[in-house]
N, C-alpha and C. Protein backbone atom coordinates (compact mmCIF):
# COMPACT_ATOMS: atom_id res chain seq x y z
N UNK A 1 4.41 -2.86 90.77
CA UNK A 1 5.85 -2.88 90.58
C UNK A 1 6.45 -3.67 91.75
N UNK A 2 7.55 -4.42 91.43
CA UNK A 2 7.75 -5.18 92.60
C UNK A 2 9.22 -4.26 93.46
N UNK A 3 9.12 -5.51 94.66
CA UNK A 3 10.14 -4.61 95.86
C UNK A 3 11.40 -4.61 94.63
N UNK A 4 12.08 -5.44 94.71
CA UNK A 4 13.22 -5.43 93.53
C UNK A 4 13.16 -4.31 93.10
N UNK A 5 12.32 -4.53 91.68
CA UNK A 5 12.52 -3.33 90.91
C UNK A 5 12.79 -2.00 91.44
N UNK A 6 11.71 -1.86 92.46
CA UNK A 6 11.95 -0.28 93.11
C UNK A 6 12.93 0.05 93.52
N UNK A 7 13.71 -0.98 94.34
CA UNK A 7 15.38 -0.74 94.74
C UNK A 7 15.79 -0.39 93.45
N UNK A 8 15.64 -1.05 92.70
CA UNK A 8 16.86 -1.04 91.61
C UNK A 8 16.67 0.46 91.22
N UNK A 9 15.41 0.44 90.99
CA UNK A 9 15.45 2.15 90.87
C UNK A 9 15.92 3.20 91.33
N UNK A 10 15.59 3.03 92.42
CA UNK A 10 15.81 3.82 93.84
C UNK A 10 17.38 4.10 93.45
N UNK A 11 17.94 2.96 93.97
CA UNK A 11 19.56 2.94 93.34
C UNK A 11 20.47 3.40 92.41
N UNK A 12 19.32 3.55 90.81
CA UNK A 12 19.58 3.99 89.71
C UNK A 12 19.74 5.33 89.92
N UNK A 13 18.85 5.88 90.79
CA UNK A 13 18.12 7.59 91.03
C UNK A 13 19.86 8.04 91.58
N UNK A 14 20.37 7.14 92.17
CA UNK A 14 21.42 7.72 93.24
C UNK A 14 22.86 7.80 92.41
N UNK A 15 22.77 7.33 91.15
CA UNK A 15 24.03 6.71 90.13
C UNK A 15 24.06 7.74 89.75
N UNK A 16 25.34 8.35 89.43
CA UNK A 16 25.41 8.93 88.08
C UNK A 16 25.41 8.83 86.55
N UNK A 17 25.08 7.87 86.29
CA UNK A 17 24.68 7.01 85.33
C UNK A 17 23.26 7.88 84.99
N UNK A 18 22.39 7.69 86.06
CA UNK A 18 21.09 8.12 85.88
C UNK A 18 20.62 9.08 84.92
N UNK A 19 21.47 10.56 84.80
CA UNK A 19 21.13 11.14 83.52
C UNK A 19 21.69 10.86 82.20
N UNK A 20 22.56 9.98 82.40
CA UNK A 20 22.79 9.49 81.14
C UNK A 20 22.09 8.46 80.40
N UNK A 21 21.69 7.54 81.01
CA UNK A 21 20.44 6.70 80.87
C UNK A 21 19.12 7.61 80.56
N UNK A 22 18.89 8.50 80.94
CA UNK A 22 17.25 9.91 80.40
C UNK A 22 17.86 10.56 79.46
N UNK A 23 19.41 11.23 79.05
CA UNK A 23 19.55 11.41 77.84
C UNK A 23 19.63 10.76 76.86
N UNK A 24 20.14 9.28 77.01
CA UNK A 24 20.47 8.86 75.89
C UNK A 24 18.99 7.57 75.44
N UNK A 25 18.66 7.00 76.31
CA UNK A 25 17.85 6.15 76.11
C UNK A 25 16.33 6.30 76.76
N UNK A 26 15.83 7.42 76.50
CA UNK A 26 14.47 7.83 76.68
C UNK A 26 13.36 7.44 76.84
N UNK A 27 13.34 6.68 75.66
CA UNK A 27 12.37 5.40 75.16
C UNK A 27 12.75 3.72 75.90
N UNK A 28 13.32 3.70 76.64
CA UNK A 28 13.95 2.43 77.16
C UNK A 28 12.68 2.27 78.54
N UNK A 29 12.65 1.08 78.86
CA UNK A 29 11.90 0.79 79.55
C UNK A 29 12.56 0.94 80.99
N UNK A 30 14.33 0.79 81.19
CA UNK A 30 14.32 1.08 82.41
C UNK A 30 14.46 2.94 82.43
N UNK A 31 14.73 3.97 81.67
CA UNK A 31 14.39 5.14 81.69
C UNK A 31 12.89 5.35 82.13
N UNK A 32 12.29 4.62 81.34
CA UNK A 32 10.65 4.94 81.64
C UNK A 32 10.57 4.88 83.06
N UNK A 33 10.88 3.66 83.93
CA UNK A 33 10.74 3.90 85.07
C UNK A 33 11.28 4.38 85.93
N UNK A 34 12.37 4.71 85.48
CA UNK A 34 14.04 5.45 86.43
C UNK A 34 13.25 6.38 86.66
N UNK A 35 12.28 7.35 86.02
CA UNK A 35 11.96 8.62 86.48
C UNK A 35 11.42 8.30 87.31
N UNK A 36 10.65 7.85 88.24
CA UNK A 36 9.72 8.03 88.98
C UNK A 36 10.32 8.10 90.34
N UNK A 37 11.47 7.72 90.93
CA UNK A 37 11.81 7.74 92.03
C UNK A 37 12.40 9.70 91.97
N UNK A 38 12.54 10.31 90.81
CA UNK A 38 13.59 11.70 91.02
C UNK A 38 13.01 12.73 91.88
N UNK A 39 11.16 13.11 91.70
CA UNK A 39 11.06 13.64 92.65
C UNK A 39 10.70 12.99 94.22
N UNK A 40 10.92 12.00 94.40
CA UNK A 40 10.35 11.26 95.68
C UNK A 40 11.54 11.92 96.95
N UNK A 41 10.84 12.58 97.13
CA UNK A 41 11.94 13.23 98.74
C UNK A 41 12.66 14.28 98.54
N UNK A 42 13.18 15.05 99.43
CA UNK A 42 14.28 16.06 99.08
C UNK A 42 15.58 15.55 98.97
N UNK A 43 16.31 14.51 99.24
CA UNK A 43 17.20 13.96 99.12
C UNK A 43 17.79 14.04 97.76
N UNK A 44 16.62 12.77 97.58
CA UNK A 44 16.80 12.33 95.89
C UNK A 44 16.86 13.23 94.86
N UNK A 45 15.86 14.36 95.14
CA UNK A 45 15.23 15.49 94.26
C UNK A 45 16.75 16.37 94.12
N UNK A 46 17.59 16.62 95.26
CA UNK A 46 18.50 17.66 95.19
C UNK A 46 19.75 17.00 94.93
N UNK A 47 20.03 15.29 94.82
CA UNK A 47 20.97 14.67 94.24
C UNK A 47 21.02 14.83 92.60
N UNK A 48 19.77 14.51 92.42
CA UNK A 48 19.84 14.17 90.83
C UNK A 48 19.69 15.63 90.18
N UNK A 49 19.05 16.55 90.75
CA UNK A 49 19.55 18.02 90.76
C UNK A 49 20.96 18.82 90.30
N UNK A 50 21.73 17.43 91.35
CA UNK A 50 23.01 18.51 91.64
C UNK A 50 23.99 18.09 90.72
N UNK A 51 23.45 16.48 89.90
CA UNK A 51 23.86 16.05 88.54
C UNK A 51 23.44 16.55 87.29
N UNK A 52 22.51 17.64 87.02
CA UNK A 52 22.13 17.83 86.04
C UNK A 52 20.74 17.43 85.23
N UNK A 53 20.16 16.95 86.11
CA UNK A 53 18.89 15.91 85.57
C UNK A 53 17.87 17.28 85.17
N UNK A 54 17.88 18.12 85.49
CA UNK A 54 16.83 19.00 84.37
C UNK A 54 17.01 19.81 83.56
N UNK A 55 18.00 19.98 82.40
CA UNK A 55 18.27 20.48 81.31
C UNK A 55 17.96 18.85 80.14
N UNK A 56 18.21 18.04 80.87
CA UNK A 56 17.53 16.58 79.93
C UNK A 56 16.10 16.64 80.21
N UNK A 57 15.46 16.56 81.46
CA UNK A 57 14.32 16.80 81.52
C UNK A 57 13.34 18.02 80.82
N UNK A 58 14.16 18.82 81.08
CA UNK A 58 13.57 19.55 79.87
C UNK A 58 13.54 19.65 78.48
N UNK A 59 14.62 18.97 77.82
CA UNK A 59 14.79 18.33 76.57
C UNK A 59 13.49 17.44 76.00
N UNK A 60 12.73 17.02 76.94
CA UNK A 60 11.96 16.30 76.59
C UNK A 60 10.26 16.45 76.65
N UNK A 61 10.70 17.51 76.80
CA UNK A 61 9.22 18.39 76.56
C UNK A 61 9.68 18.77 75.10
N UNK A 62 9.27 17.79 73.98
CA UNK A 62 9.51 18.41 72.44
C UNK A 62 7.71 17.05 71.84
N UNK A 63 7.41 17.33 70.91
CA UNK A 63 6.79 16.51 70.68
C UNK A 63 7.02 15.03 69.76
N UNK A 64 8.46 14.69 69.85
CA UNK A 64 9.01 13.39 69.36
C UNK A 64 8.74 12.35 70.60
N UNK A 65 8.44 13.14 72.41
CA UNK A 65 8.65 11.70 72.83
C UNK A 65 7.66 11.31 73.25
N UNK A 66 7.58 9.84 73.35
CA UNK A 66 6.14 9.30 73.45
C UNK A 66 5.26 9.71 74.66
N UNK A 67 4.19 9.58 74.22
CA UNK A 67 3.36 10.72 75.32
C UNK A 67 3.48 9.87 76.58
N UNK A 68 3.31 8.73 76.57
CA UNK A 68 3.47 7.69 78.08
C UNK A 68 5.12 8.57 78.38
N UNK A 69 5.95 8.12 77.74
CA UNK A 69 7.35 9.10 79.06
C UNK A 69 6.98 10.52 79.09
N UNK A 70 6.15 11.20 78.12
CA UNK A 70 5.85 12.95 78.49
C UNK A 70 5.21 12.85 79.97
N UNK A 71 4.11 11.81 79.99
CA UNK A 71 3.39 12.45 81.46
C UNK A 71 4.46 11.96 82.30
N UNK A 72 5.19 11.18 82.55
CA UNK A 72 6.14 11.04 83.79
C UNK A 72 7.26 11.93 83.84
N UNK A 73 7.50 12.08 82.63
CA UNK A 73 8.62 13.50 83.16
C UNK A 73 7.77 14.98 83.72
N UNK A 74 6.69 14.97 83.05
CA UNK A 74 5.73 15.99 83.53
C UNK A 74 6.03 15.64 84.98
N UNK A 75 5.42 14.59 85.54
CA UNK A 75 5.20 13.86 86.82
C UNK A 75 6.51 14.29 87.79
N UNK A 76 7.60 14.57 87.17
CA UNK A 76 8.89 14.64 88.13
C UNK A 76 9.07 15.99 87.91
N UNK A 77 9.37 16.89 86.80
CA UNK A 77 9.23 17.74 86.80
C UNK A 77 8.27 18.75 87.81
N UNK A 78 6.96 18.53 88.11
CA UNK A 78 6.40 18.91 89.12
C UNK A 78 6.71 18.41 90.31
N UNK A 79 6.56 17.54 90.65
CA UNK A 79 7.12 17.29 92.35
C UNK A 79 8.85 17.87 92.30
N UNK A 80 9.80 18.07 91.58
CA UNK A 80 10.44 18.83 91.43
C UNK A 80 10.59 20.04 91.93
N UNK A 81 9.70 20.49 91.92
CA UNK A 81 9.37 22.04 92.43
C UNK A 81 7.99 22.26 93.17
N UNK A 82 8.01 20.91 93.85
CA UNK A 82 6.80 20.89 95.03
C UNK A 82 7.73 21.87 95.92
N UNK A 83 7.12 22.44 97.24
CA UNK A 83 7.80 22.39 98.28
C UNK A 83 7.71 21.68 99.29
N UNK A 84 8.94 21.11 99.79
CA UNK A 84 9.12 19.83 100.63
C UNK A 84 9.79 20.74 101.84
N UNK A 85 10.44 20.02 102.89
CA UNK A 85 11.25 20.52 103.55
C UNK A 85 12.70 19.54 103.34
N UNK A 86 13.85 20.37 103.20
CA UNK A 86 14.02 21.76 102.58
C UNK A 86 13.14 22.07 101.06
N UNK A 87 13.25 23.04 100.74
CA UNK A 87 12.39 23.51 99.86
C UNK A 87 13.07 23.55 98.59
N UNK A 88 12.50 23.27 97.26
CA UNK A 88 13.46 23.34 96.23
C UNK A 88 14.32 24.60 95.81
N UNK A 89 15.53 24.73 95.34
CA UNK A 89 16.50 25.86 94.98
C UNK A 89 15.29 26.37 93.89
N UNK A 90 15.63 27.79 94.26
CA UNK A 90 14.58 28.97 93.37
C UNK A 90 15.33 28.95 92.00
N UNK A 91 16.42 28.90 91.71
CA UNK A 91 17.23 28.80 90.27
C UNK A 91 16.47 27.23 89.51
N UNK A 92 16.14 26.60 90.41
CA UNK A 92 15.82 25.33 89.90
C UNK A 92 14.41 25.12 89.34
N UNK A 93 14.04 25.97 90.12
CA UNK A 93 12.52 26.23 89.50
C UNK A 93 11.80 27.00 88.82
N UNK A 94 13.06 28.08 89.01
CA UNK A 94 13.02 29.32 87.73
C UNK A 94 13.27 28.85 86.27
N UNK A 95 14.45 27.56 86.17
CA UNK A 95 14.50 27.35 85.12
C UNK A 95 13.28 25.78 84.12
N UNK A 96 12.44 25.83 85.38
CA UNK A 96 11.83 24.36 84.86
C UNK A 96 10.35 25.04 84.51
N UNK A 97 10.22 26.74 85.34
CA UNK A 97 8.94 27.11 85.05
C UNK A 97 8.58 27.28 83.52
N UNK A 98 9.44 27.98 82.61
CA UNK A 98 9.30 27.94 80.48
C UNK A 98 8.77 26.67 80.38
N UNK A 99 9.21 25.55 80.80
CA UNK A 99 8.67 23.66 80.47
C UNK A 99 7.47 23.48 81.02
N UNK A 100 7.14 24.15 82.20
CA UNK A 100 5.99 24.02 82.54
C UNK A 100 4.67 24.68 82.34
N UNK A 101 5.27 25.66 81.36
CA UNK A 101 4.43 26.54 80.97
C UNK A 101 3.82 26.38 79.90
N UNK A 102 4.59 25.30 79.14
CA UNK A 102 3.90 24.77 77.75
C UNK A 102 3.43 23.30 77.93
N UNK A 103 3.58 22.96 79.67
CA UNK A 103 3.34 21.56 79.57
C UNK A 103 1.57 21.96 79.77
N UNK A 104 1.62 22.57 80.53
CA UNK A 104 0.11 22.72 81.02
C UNK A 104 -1.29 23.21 80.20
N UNK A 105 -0.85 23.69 79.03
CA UNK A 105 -1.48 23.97 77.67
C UNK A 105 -1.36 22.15 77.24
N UNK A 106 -0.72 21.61 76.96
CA UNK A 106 -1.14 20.06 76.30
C UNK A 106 -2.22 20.12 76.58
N UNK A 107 -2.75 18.96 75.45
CA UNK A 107 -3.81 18.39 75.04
C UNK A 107 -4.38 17.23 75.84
N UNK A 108 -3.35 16.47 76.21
CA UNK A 108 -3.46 15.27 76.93
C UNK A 108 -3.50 15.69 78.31
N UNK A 109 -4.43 15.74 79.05
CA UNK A 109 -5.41 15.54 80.89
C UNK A 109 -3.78 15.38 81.59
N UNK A 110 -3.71 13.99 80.96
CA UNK A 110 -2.83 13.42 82.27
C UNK A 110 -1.54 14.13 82.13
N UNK A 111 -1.06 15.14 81.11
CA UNK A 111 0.39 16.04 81.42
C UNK A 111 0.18 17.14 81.55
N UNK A 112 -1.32 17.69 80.95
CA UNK A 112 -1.33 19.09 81.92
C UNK A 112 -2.34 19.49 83.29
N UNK A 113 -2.75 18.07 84.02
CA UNK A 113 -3.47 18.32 85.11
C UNK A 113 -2.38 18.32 85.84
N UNK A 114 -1.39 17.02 86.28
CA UNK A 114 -0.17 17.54 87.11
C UNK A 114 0.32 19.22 87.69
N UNK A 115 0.55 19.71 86.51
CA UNK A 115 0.89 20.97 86.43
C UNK A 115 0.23 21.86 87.25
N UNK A 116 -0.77 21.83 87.46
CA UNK A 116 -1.99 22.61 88.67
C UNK A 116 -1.83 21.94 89.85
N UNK A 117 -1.27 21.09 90.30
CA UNK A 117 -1.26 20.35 91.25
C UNK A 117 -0.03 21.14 92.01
């Protein structure tokens, strides 16, 4: 991935735009990659948090979306509720544990090994 792009991401992560872009356009290629910066840091993690980004994230644990965006929301969803310093809000992880509980039963390695991690 190049430097560019990652800014742009990075940047995207910080917009409020950002969950509107994961609700509405899922399947989009810059969604596909927008996720990857959400859990990177406590910063980012408790910005896009404090917008709402996991009641969409959890929306998407259904089996309509394509399994390539399932493992990356898997992917954020867990570092989500890594503990970092500061540590993630317990409401936040209370409500992502039901998603993670059916992520880790999948079929597919790469969305329910995360989950043990």
């Amino acid at each position: 991935m190049s430097r560019a792009l990652i800014l742009f991401i990075q940047t995207l992560a910080l917009c409020k735009s950002f969950t509107y872009l994961l609700t509405y356009f899922f399947v989009s290629a810059v969604s596909f990659c927008a996720v990857w910066p959400v859990g990177d840091g406590p910063h980012c993690r408790d910005y896009v948090v404090s917008l709402g980004i996991v009641k969409p994230l959890i929306s998407f644990v259904n089996p309509t979306v394509p399994l390539s965006f399932l493992r990356n929301v898997t992917w954020v969803m867990v570092n989500l509720c890594r503990s970092k310093e500061p540590p993630p809000q317990v409401d936040m992880v209370r409500e992502i544990l039901p998603a993670l509980a059916v992520l880790i039963h999948h079929s597919d390695t790469n969305v329910s090994t995360p989950v043990f991690s």
